[in-house]
N, C-alpha and C. Protein backbone atom coordinates (compact mmCIF):
# COMPACT_ATOMS: atom_id res chain seq x y z
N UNK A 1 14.52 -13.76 43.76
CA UNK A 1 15.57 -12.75 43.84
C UNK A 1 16.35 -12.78 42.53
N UNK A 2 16.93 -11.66 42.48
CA UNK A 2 17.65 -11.71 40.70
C UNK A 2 19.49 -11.36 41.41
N UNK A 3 19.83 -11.94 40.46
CA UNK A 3 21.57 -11.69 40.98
C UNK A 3 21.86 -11.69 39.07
N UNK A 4 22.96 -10.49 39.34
CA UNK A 4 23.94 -10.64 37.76
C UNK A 4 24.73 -11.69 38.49
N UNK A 5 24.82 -12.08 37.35
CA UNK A 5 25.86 -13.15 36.69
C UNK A 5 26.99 -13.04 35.69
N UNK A 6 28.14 -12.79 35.98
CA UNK A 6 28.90 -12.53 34.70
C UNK A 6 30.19 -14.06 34.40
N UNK A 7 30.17 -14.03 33.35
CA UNK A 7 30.85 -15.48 33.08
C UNK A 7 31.90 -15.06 32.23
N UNK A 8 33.05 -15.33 31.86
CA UNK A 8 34.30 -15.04 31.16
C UNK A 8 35.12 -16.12 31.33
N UNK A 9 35.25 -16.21 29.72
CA UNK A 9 36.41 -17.43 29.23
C UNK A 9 37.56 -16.99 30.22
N UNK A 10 38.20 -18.41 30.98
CA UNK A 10 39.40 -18.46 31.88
C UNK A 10 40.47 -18.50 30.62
N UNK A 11 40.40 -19.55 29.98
CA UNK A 11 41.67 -19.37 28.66
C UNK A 11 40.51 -20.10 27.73
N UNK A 12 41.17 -19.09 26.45
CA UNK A 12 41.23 -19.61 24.92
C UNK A 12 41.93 -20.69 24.72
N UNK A 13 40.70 -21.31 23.55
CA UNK A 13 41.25 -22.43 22.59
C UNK A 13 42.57 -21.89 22.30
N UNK A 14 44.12 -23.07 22.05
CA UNK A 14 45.19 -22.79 21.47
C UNK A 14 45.26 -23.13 20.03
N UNK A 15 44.37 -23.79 19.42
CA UNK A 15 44.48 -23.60 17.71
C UNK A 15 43.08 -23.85 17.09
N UNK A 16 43.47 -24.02 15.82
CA UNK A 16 41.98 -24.15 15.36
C UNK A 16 41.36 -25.16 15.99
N UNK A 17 41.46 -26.32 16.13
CA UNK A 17 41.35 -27.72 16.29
C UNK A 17 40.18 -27.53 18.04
N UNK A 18 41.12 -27.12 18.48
CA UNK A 18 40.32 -26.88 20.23
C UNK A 18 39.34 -25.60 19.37
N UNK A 19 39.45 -24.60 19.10
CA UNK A 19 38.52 -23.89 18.95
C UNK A 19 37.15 -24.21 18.41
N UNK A 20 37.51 -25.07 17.24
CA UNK A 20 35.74 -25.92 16.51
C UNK A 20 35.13 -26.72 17.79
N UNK A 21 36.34 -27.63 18.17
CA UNK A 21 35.43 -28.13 19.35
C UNK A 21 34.51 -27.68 20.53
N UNK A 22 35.88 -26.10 20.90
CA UNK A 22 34.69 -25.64 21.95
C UNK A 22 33.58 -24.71 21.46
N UNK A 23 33.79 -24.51 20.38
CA UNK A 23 32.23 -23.67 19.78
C UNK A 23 31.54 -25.18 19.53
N UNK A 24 31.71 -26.26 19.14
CA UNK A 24 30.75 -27.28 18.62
C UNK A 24 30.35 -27.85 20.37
N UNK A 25 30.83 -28.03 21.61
CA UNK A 25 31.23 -28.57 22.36
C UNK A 25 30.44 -27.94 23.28
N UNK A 26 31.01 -26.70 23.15
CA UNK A 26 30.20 -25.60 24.78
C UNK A 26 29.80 -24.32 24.25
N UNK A 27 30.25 -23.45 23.32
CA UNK A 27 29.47 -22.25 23.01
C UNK A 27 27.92 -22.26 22.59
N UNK A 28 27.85 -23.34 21.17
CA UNK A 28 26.68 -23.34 21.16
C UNK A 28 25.73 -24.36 21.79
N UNK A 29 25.99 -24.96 22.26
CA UNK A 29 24.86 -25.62 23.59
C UNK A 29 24.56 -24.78 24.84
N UNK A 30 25.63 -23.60 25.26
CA UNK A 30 25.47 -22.79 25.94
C UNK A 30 24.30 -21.95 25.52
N UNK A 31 24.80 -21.36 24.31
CA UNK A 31 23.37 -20.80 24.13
C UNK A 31 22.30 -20.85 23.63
N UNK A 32 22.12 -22.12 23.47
CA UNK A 32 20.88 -22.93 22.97
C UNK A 32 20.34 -23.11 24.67
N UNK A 33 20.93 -23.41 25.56
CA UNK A 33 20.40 -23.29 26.92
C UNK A 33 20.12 -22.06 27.52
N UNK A 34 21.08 -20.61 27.19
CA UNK A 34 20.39 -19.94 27.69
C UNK A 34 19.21 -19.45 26.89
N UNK A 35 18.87 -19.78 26.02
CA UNK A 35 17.71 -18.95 25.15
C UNK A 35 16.56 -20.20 25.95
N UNK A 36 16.70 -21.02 26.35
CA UNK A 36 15.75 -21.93 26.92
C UNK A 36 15.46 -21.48 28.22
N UNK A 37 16.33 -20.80 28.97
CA UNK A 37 16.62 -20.05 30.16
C UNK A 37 15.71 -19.11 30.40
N UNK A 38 15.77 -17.96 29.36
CA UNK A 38 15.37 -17.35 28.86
C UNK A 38 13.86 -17.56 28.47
N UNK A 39 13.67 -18.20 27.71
CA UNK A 39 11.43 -18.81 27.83
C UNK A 39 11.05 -19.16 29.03
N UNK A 40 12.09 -19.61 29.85
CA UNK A 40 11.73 -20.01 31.20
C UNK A 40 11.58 -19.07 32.13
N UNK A 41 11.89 -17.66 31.60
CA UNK A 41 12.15 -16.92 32.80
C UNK A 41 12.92 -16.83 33.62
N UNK A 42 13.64 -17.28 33.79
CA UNK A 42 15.11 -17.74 34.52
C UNK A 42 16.27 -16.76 34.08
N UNK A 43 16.46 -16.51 32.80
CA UNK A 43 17.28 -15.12 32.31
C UNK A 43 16.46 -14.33 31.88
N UNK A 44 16.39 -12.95 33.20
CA UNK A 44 15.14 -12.32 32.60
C UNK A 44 15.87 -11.03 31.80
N UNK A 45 17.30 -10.67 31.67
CA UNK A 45 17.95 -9.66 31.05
C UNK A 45 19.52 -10.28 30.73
N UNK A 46 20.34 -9.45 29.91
CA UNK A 46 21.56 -9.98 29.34
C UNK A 46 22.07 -10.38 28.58
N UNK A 47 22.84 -11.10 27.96
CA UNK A 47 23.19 -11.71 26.87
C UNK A 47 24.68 -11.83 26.59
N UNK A 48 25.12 -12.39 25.71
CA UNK A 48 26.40 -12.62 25.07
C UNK A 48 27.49 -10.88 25.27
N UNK A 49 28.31 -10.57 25.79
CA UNK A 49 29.10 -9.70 25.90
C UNK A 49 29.78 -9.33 24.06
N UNK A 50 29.10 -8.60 23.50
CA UNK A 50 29.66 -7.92 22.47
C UNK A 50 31.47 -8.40 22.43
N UNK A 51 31.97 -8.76 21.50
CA UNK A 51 33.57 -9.06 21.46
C UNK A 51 34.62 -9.45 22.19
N UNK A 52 33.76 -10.74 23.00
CA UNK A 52 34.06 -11.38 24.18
C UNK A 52 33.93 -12.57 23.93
N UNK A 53 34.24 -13.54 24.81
CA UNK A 53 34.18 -15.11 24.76
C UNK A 53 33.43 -14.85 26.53
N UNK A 54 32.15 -14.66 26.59
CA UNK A 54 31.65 -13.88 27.71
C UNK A 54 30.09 -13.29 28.07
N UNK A 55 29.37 -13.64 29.33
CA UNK A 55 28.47 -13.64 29.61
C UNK A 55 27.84 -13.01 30.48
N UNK A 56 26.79 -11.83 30.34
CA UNK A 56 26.41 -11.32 31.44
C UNK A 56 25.12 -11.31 31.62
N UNK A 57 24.91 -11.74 32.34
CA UNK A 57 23.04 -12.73 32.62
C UNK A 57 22.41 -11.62 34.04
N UNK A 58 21.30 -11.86 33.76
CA UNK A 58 20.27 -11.32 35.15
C UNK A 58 19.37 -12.17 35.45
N UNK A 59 19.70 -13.15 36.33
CA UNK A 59 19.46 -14.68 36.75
C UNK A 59 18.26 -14.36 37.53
N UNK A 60 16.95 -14.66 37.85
CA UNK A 60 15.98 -15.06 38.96
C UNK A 60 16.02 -16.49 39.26
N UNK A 61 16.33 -16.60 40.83
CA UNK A 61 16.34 -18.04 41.50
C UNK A 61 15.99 -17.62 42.60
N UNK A 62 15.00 -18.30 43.11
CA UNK A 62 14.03 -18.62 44.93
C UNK A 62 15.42 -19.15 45.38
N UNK A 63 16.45 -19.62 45.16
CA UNK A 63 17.31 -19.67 46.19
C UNK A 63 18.47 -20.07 45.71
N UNK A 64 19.99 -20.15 46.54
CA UNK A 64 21.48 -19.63 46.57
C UNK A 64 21.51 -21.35 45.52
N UNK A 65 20.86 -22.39 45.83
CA UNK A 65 21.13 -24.01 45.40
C UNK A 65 20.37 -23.88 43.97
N UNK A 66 19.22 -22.73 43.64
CA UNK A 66 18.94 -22.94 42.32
C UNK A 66 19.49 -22.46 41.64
N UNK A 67 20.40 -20.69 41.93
CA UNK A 67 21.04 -19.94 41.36
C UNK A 67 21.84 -20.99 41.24
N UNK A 68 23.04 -21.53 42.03
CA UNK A 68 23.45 -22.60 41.49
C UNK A 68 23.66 -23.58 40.19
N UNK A 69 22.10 -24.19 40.77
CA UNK A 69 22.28 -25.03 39.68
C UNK A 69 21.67 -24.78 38.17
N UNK A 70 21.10 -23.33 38.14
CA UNK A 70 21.16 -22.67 36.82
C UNK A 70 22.44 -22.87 35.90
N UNK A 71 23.49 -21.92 37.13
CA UNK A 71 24.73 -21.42 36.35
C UNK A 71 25.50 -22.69 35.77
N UNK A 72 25.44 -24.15 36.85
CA UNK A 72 25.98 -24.81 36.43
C UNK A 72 25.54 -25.79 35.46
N UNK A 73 24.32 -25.33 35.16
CA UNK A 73 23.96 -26.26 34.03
C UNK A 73 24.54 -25.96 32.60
N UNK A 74 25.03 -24.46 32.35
CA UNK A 74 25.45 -24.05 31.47
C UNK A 74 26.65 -24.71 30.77
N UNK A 75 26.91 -25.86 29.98
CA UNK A 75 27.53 -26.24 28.83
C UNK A 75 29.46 -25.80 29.49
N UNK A 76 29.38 -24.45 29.12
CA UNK A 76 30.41 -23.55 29.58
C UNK A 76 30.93 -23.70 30.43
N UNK A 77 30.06 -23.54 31.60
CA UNK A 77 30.52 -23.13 33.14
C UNK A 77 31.77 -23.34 33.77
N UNK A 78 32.36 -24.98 33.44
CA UNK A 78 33.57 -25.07 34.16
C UNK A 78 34.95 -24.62 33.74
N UNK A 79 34.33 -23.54 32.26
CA UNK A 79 35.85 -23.02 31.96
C UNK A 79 35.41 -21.36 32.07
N UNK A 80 34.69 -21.24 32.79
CA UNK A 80 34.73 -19.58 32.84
C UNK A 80 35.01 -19.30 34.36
N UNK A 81 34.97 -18.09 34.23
CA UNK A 81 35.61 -17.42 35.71
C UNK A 81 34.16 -16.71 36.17
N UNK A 82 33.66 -16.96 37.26
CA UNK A 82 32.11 -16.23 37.25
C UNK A 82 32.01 -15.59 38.13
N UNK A 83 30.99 -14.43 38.43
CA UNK A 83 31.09 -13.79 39.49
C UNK A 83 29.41 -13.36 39.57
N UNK A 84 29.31 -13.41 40.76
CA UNK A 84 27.54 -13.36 41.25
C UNK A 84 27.56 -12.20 41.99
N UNK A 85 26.21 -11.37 41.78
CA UNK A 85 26.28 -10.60 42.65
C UNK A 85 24.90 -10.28 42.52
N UNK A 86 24.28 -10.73 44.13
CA UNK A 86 22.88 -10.43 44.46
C UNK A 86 22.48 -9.04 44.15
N UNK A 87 21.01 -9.23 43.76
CA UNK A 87 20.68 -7.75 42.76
C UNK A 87 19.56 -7.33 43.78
N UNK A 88 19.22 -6.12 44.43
CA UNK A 88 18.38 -5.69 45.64
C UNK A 88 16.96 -5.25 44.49
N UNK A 89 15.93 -4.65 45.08
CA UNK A 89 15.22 -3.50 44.45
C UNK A 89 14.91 -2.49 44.35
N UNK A 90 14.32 -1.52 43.65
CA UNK A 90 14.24 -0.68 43.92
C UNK A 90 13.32 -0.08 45.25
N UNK A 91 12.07 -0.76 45.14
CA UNK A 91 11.41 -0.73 46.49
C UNK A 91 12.28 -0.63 48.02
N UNK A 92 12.89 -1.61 47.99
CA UNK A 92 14.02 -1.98 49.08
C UNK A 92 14.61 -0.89 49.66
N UNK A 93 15.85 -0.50 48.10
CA UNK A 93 16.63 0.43 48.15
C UNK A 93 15.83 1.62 48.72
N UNK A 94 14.53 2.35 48.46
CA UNK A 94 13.96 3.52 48.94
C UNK A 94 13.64 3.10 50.52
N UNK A 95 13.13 2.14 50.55
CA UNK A 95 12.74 2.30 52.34
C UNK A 95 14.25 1.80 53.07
N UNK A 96 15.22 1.01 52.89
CA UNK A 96 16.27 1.31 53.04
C UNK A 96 17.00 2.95 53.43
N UNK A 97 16.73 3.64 52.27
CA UNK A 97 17.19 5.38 52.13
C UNK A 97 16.15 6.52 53.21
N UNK A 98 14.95 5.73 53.10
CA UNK A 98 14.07 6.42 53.93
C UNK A 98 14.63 6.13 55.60
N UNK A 99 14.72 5.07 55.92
CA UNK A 99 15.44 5.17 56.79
C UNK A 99 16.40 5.37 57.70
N UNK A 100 17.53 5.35 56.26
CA UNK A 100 19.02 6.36 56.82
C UNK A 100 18.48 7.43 56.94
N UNK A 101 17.36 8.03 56.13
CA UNK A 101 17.12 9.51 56.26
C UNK A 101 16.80 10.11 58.13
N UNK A 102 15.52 9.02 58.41
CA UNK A 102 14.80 9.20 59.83
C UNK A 102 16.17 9.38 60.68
N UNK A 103 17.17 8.37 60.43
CA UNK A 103 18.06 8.45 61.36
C UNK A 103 18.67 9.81 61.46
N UNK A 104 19.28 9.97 60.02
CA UNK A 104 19.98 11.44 60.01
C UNK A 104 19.80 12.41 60.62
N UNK A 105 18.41 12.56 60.49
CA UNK A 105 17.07 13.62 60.77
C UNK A 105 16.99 13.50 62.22
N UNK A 106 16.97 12.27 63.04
CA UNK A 106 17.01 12.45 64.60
C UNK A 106 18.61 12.30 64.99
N UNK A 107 19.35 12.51 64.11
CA UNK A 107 21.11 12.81 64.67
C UNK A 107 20.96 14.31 64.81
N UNK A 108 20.08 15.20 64.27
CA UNK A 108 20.30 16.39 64.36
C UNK A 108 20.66 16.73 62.82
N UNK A 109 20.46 16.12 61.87
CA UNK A 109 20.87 16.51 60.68
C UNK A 109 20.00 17.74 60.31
N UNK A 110 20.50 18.32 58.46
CA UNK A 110 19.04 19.33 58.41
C UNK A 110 17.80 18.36 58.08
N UNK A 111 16.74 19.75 58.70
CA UNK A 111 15.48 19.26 58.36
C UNK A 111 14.83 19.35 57.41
């Protein structure tokens, strides 16, 4: 199953000093992991948020404990704010729609 993933710095470094560290510390080991993520198949879409301290991933995990422990392997993780959200398919979504339809259709909807 694929779920976005979006990750966002909770707070900024307050001077230079914290800032080298968390780029030496967690930015780039972050993404030295997700590009490993990434060969793995594991980030199959996404990337670094254009003019952000910020992440928006399209995660595949067989389950809620691997999605998991993807996200938390990430360098980053315990200073961002994250938000998951299971991703359906398109297949799904149509027989899903096909079916509100049947219903509609025997409510008396048009034909």
């Amino acid at each position: 199953m694929n779920y976005l993933v979006q990750l966002k710095l909770a707070n900024r470094p307050a001077n230079p000093q914290e800032g080298v560290a968390f780029i030496e510390q967690f930015i780039l080991p972050t993404l030295a992991q997700c590009k490993k993520l990434e060969a793995e198949r594991k980030i199959v879409a996404g990337g670094p948020l254009s003019g952000a301290i910020a992440l928006s991933l399209v995660l595949s995990a067989e389950s809620v404990q691997e999605l998991d422990s993807v996200i938390s392997s990430l360098p980053v993780w315990p200073l961002m704010e994250t938000t998951v959200t299971p991703l359906s398919t398109f297949d799904v979504r149509i027989q899903a729609v096909r079916a509100r339809l049947q219903q509609l259709k025997a409510q008396g909807g048009a034909q």
